[in-house]
Structure formats: structure tokens, C-alpha cells
Protein backbone atom coordinates (compact mmCIF):
# COMPACT_ATOMS: atom_id res chain seq x y z
CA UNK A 1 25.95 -70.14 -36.04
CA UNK A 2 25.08 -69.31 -32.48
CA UNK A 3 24.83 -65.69 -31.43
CA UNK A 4 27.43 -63.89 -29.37
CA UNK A 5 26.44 -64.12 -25.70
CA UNK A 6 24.93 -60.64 -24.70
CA UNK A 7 26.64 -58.27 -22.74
CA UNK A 8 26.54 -58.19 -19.02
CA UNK A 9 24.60 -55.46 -17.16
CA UNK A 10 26.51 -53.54 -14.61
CA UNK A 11 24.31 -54.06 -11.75
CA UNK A 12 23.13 -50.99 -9.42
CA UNK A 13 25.87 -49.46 -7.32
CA UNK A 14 25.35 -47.77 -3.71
CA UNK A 15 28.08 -44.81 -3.97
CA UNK A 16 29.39 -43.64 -0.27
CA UNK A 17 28.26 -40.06 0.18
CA UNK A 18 31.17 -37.43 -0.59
CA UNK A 19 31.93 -34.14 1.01
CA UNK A 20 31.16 -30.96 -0.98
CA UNK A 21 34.10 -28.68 -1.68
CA UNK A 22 33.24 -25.79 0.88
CA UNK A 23 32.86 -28.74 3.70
CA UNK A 24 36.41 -29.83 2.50
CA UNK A 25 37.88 -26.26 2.98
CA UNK A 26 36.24 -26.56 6.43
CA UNK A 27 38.03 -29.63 7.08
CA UNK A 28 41.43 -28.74 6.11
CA UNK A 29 41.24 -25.61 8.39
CA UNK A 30 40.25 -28.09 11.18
CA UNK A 31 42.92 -29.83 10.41
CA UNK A 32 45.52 -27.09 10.43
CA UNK A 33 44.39 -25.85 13.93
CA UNK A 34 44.51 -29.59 15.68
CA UNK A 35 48.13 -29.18 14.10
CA UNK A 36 48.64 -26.12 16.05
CA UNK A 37 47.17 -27.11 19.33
CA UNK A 38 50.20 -30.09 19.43
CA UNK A 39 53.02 -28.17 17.23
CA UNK A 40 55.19 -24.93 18.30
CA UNK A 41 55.90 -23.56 15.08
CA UNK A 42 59.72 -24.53 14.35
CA UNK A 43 58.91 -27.78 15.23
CA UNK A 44 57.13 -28.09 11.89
CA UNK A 45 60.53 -28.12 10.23
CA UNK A 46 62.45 -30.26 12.24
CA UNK A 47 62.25 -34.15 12.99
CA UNK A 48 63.55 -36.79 15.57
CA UNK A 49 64.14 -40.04 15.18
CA UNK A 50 64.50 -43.35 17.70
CA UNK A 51 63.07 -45.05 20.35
CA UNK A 52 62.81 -42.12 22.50
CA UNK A 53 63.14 -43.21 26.54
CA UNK A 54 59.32 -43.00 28.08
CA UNK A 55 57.80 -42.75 24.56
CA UNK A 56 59.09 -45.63 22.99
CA UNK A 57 58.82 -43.97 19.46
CA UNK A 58 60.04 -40.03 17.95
CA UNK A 59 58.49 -36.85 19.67
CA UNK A 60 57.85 -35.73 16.20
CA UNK A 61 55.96 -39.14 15.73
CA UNK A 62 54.24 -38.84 18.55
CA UNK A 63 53.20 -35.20 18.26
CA UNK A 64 51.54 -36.73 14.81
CA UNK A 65 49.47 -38.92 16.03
CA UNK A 66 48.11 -36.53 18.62
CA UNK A 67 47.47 -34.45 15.94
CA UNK A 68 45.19 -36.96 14.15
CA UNK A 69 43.73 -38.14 17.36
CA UNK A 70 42.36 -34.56 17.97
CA UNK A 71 41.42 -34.13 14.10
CA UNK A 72 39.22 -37.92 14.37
CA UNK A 73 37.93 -36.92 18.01
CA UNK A 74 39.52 -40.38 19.11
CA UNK A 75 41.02 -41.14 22.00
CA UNK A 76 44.42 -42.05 20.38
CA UNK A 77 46.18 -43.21 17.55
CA UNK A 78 49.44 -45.09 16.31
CA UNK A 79 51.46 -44.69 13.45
CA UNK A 80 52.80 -47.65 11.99
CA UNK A 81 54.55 -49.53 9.43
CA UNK A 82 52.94 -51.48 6.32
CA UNK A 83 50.48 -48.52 4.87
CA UNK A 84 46.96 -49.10 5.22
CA UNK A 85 47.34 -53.57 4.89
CA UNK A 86 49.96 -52.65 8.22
CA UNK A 87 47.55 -50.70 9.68
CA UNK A 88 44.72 -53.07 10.12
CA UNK A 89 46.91 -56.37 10.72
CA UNK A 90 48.14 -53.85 13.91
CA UNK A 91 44.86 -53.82 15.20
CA UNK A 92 43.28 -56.81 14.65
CA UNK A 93 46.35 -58.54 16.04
CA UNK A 94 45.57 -56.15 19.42
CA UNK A 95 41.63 -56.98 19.38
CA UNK A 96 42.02 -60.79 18.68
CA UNK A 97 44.03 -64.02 19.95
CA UNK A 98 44.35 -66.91 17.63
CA UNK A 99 41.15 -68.81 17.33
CA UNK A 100 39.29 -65.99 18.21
CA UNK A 101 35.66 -65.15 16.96
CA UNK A 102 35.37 -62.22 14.04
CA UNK A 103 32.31 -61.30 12.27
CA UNK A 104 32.69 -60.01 8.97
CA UNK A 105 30.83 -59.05 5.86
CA UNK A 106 29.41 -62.09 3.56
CA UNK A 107 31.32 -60.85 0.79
CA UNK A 108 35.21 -61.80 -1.00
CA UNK A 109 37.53 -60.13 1.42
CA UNK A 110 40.35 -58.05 0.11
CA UNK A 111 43.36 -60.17 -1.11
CA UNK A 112 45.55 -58.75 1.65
CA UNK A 113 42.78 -58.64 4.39
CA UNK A 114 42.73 -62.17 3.91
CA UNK A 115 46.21 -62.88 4.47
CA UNK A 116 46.32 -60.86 7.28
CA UNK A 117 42.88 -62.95 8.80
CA UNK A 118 44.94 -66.02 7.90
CA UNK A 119 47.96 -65.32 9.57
CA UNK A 120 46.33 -64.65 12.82
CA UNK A 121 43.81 -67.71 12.98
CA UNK A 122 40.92 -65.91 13.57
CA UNK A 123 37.61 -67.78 13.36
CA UNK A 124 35.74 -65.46 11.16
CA UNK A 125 32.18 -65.90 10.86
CA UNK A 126 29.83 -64.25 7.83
CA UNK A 127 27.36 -61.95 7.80
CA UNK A 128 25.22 -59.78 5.04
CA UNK A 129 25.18 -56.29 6.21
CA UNK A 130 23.10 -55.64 4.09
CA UNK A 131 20.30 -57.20 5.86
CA UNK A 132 20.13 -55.59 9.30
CA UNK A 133 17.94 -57.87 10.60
CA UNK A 134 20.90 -60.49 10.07
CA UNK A 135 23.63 -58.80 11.37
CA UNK A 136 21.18 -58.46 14.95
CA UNK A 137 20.82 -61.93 15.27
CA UNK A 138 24.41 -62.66 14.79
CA UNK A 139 25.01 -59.94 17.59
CA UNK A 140 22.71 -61.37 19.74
CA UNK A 141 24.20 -64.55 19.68
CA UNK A 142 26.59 -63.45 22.28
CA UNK A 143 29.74 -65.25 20.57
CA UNK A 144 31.56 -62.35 18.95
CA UNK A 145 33.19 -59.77 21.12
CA UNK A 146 34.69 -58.10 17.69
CA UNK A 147 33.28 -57.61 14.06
CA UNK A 148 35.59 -56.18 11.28
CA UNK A 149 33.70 -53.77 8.91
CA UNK A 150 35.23 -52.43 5.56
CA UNK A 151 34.23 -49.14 5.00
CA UNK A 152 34.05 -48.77 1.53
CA UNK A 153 32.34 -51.65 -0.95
CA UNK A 154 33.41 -55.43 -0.98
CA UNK A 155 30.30 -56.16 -3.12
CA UNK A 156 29.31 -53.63 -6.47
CA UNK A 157 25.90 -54.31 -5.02
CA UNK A 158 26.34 -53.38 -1.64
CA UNK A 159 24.05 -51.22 -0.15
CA UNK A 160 24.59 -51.03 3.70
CA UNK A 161 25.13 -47.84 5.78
CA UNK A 162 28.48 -48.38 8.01
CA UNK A 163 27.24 -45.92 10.28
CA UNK A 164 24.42 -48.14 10.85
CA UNK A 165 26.46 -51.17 10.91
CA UNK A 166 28.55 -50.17 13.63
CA UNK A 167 25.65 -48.52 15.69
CA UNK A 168 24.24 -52.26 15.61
CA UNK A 169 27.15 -53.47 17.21
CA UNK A 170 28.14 -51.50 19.61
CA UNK A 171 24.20 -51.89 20.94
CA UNK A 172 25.11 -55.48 21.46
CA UNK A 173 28.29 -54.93 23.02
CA UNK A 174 30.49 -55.78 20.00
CA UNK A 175 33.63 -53.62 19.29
CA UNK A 176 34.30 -52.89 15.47
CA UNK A 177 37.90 -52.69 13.76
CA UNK A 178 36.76 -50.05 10.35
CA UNK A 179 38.60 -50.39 7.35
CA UNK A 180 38.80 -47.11 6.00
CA UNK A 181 41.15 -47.08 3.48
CA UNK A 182 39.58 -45.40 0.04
CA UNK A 183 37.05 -43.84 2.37
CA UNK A 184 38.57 -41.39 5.08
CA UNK A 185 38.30 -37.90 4.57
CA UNK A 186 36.33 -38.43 1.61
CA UNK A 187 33.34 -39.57 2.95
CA UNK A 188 31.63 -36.96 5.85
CA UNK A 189 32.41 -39.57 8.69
CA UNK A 190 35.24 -41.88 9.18
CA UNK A 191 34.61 -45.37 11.19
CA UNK A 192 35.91 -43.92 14.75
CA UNK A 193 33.99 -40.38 14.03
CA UNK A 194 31.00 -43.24 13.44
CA UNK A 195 31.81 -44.73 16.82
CA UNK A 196 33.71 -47.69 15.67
CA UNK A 197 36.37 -48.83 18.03
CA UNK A 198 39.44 -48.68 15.74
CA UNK A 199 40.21 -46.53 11.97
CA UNK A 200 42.54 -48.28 10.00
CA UNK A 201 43.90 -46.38 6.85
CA UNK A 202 47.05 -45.91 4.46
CA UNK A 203 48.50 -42.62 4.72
CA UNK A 204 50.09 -43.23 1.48
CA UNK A 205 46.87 -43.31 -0.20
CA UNK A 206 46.53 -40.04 0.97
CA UNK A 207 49.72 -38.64 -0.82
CA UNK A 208 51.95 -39.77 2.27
CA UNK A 209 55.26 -41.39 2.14
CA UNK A 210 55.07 -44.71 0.99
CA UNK A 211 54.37 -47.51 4.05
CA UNK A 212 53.16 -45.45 6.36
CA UNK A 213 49.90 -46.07 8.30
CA UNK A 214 47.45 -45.41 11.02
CA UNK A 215 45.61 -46.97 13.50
CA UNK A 216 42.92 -44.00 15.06
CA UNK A 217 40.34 -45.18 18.49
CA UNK A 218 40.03 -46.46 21.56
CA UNK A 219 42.76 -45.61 23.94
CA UNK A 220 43.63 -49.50 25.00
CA UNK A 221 43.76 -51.06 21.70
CA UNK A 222 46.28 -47.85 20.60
CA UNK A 223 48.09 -48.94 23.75
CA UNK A 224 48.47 -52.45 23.06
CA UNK A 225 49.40 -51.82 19.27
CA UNK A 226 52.58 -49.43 20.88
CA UNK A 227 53.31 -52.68 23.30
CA UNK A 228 53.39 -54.69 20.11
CA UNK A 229 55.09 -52.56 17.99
CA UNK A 230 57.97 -51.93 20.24
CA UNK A 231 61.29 -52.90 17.92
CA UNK A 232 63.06 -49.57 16.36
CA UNK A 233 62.79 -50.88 13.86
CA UNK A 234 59.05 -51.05 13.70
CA UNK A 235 58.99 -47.01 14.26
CA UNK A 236 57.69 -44.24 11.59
CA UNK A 237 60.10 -42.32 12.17
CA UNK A 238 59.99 -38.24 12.68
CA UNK A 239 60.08 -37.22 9.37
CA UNK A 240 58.02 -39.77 7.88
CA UNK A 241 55.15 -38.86 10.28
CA UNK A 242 55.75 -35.17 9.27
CA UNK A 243 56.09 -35.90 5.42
CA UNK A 244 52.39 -37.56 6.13
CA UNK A 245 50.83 -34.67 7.96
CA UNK A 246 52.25 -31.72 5.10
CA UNK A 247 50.54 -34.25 2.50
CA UNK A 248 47.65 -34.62 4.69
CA UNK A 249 46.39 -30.78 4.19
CA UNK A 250 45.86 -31.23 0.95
CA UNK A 251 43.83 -34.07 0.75
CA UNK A 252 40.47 -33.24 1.85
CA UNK A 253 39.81 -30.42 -0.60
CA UNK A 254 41.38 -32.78 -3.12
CA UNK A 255 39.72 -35.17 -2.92
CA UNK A 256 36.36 -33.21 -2.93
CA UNK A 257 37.23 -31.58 -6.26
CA UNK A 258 38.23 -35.38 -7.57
CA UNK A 259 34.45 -36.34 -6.22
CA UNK A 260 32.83 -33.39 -8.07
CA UNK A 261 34.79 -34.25 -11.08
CA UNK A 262 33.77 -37.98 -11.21
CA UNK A 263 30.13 -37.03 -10.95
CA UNK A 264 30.34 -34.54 -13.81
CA UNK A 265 32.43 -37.42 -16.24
CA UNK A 266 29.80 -39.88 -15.03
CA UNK A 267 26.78 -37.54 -16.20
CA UNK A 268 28.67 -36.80 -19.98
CA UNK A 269 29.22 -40.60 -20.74
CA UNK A 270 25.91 -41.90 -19.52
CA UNK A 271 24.50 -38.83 -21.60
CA UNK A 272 26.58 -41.20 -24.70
CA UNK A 273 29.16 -38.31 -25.76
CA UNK A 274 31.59 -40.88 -26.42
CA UNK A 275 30.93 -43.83 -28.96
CA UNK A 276 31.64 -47.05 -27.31
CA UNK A 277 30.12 -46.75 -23.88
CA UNK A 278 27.41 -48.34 -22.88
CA UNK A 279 27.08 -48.13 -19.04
CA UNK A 280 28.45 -46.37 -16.53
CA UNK A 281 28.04 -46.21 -13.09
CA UNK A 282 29.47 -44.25 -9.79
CA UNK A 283 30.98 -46.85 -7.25
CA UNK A 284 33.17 -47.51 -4.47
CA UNK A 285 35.18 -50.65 -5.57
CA UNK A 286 38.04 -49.97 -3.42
CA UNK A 287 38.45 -46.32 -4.60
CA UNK A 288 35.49 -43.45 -5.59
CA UNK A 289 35.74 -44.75 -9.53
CA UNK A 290 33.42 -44.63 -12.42
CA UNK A 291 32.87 -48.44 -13.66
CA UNK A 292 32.46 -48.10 -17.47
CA UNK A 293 31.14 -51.08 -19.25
CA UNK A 294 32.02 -50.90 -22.78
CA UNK A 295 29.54 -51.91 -26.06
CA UNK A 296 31.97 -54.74 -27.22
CA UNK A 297 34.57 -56.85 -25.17
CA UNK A 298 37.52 -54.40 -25.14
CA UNK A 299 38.18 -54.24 -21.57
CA UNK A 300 41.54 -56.29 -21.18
CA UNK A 301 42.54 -54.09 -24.33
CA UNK A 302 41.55 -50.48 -23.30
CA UNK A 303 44.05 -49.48 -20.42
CA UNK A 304 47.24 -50.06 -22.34
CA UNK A 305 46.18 -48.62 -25.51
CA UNK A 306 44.77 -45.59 -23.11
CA UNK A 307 47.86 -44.97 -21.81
CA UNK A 308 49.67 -44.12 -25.21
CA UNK A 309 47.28 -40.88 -24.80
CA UNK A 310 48.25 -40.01 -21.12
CA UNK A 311 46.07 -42.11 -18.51
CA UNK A 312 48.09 -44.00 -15.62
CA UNK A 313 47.36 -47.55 -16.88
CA UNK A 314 47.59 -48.98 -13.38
CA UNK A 315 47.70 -48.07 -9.63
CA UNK A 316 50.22 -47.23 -7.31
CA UNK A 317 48.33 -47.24 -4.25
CA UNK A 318 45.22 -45.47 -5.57
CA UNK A 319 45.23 -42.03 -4.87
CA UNK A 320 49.04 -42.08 -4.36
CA UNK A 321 50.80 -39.02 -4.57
CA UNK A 322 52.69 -40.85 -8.00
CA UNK A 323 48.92 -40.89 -9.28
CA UNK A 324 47.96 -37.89 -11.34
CA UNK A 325 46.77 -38.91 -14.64
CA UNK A 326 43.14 -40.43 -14.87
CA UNK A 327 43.87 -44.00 -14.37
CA UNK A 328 41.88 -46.48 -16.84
CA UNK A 329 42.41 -49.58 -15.22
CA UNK A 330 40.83 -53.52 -14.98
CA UNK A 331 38.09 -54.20 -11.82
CA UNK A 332 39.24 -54.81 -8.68
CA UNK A 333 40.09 -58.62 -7.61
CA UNK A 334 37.71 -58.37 -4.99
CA UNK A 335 34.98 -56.74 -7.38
CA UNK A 336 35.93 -59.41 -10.35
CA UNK A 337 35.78 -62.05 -7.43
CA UNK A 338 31.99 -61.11 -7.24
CA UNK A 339 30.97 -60.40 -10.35
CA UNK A 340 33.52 -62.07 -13.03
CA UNK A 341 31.54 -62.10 -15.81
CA UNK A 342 32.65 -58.16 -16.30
CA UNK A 343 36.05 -58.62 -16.74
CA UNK A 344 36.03 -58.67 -20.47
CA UNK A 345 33.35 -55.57 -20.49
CA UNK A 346 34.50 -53.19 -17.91
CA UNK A 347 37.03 -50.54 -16.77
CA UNK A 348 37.24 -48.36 -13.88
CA UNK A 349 38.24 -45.07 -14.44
CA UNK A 350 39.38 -42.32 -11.82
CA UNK A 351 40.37 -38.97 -12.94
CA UNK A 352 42.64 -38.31 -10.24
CA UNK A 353 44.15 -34.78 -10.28
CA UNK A 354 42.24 -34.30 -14.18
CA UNK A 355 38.93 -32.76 -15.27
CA UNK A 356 36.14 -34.29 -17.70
CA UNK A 357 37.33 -33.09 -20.64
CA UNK A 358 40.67 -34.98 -20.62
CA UNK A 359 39.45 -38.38 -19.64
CA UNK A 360 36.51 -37.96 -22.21
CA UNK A 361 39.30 -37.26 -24.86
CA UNK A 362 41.50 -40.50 -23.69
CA UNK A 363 38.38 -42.78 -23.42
CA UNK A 364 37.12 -41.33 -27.41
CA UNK A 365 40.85 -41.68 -29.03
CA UNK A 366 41.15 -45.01 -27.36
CA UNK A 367 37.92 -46.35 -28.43
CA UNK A 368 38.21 -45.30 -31.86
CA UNK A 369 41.86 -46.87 -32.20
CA UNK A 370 40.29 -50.38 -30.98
CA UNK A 371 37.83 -50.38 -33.00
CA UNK A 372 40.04 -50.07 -36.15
């Protein structure tokens, strides 16, 4: 009788730096004056709606994105429809015409990115960032005139610095579209603050209304996203946009205390204090997450049974505001795209709005139930 094969490693992860709690206070304050510099004070309670003549979207609206134009240091930004998928299908379908050369990471590309790439017939061309030596001779080919970069990982193994990324390209001339989505305001410096050409992020994700994101850069491609997106239809409306800005001034000292907390549950299981876990590491697959590789196969079984004791046993939109128990969830696609042979071996967990101590207590009473 043959012996069971062994259990995948989980190889080594590259976490994005976080921002400490005190730098988070810092940034919420910032926040809070940029909305004062483009907000009288009673118009905080009230909202428009409409294609309003000259504007071509609500004051309220537009008052919004000023706000988050002078929070990013960008030159502009739109508000649009679609959440964070919405947000980056606006602007690539400003930077490119069909046929059009795109450089992008050698890597699986989000399920949704790669409709959106399909849709517009771009001609995308691959390159490891990881290797920076690569990615210059690629720029210096003189074909591209735009590269798409996702800010946080496509690859568990990915290593490469986005800052450095986009600094290579805009040395050859190459504008950069940054997904940022799972990354902004968590990490200390979003794509545009990096000097990327265009943000793209879900506002939902960051406990906004649901289908509402933003587009933050360079003044023309903002422009030609508004000429685009000129249907009322197409609007976020006045009190969407200020239902996304409240939410917005929680989120950075949030999402610092959710950072701080991950590191902490990562340090207790990889110290073994529960029974059952093998591996653990700290990674950006999609979201800031702890992957958790398990000592037997239980991975497919472990979210369901996990939620009888209180964990969210899938996603809403990752970091949703309908997401406030630890979620004990299944790999990303993209991530399980990579590196299938974990499916059967490995969570992720993300404590959301929860300490240690209760996701320690889910993961041991779950463990012990599976394993009879």
C-alpha cells in the first residue's frame, strides 16, 4: 500500500507593508480636513442628485471626489459605477483603444480583470515584475505606452515592490493604471501617491455602499472617464458618494488595528497553540489574510463547519461593511490558479473586526470537531 502523498509546503510570502495605528489616526485626521477644505458644514447632511448642467454629475458627487483627489494628492478623480471591477474597466477603457498594447504582470489575472481585458481587446503582453531587469527591457522596447500593475499579490510568491515597478515605467515613458483594491489605505502609499497614472479601488471594500467606485490620477484620463460615463444613469449619485466618504473615516484606523491583529494570530498559531496547524503564513492574496495550511486535508471541510461557531464562511466583498466575523474561507481563484495543489490543505483566514482570541477559539473547536 502506497503512502499518502505528503503535504504541500506553503511557499514564502512577501506581505505589503501596513500602517501602524498612530500613522492611521494621522491619516483619518488628514482625511477629515481635505473634507473640510471642499464641504461647508450643512452640506455634510444633505445630497443632490442628477446630471447637474456644467457638471454633468451631483454637486455632492462632485464635492466627493475633490475630496479624495486632495486626500491622494492627485490631480482628480471620478466616482463611478461597478465597485472596484467598475473602477478599473473605467480607466483602462480611457487609457486604451481596442488592439492596443498593455503590459502586465506574468501571473493568472483576476477572474474579473480578465473579463474586463477581454472585453476591450487589448493586446496584453507579460512580464515578471519580479525581475526588474525584465520589466526594463520590455520598457525599452518602445511598444507599450501603458502597463497595468495590481497592487496587491497575483502570485503567493510574489516579491516585487510596486513603488519600484511604477518608478520603472514612468522612466521609460510608460503610464501605469494601479489596481489597488485590498491595498489602499492599508498600505503607507497608494499607486497615484506612488506616481502611477491612475488608482483604481472599490469603495465598498472599504465599508461603502455597495457598487460604488473610484478612479484617482491624472487629470485627462479623469476627464475622459466623465466623457465616457456621461448617461444618468451611469452617475453615483449624491448620497451614495456621501454614504462612501462617512464610511471612509473609519477605515484607515480600522484597518490598522485589523493589520496588528493578523500579525499577533499569525505569531500564536505558528507558535502551535492550536492542534491541527501546521503552517501559517502572512499574505496578500487579494486581501491582508493569514494562509493556514492545515496537518491533514480538511480544507474544503473547515469553513462550513467554522461557521457553526461564528466565522463568516465566505466574502462579501472582503472587508465589506456586512463583514465582521473572522472569515475562514477557501484560497483565492487567482491564488489556487497558481498554486492548486493547496486547495485541499489551506484556508485563509481574516479576522476582520475580531481579536486573536476568538479566531484561535473557532479554528481549535473546528479542528477538534473534524477530526472526530
Amino acid at each position: 500500500m502506497s503512502a499518502p502523498p505528503a503535504p504541500p509546503a506553503l511557499p514564502r510570502t512577501f506581505p505589503l507593508a501596513t500602517v501602524a495605528l498612530d500613522d492611521a489616526v494621522r491619516q483619518q485626521f488628514r482625511l477629515l480636513e481635505a473634507t473640510a477644505a471642499h464641504f461647508e458644514g450643512a452640506q455634510l447632511f444633505e445630497a443632490d442628485a442628477g446630471v447637474v448642467p456644467g457638471l454633468g454629475r451631483p454637486r455632492t458627487t462632485a464635492r466627493v471626489e475633490a475630496v479624495l483627489a486632495d486626500y491622494f494628492g492627485a490631480e482628480d478623480a471620478a466616482l463611478v459605477q461597478g465597485a472596484g471591477t467598475g473602477a478599473i474597466r473605467a480607466a483602462l477603457a480611457a487609457a486604451l483603444d481596442h488592439g492596443d498594447p498593455l503590459l502586465i504582470h506574468r501571473a493568472p489575472v483576476y477572474r474579473t480583470t480578465a473579463v474586463t481585458l477581454r472585453g476591450l481587446g487589448a493586446a496584453t503582453a507579460e512580464v515578471d515584475l519580479n525581475d526588474l531587469d525584465a520589466l526594463r527591457q520590455a520598457l525599452a522596447s518602445g511598444r507599450f505606452t501603458w502597463a497595468y500593475v495590481q497592487h496587491s499579490r497575483q502570485r503567493l510568491a510574489d516579491s516585487y515592490d510596486p513603488g519600484e515597478v511604477i518608478a520603472a515605467c514612468r522612466a521609460a515613458g510608460v503610464r501605469t493604471v494601479v489596481d489597488d483594491n485590498y491595498a489602499v489605505m492599508r498600505v503607507p502609499a497608494s499607486g497615484v501617491e506612488l506616481g502611477a497614472d491612475a488608482s483604481c479601488f472599490s469603495l465598498f471594500k472599504l465599508h461603502g455602499p455597495e457598487g460604488v467606485g473610484a478612479v484617482v490620477g491624472a487629470g485627462d484620463l479623469i476627464g475622459r472617464i466623465r466623457a465616457d460615463n456621461y448617461s444618468g444613469g451611469g452617475q453615483v449619485q449624491g448620497h451614495q458618494a456621501l454614504d462612501a466618504l462617512r464610511a471612509l473615516t473609519h477605515v484607515p484606523v480600522m484597518w490598522a488595528l485589523q493589520s496588528q491583529v493578523g500579525a499577533e494570530l499569525a505569531e500564536r498559531l505558528a507558535a502551535g497553540e492550536v492542534p491541527g496547524v501546521a503552517e501559517v503564513r502572512v499574505a496578500n492574496a487579494q486581501d491582508r489574510c493569514l494562509l493556514v495550511r492545515l496537518d491533514r486535508p480538511l480544507a474544503r471541510e473547515l469553513p462550513a463547519v467554522a461557521a457553526k461557531y461564528g466565522a463568516a464562511p465566505y466574502p462579501v466583498g472582503s472587508n465589506s461593511r456586512f463583514e465582521i466575523a473572522p472569515l475562514v474561507y477557501r484560497m483565492s481563484s487567482s491564488s489556487l490558479d497558481d498554486a492548486p495543489e493547496l486547495a485541499d490543505w489551506t484556508v485563509r483566514i481574516n479576522p476582520m473586526r475580531a481579536g486573536a482570541d476568538l479566531v484561535i477559539e473557532i479554528l481549535r473547536r473546528s479542528l477538534h470537531d473534524l477530526k472526530g
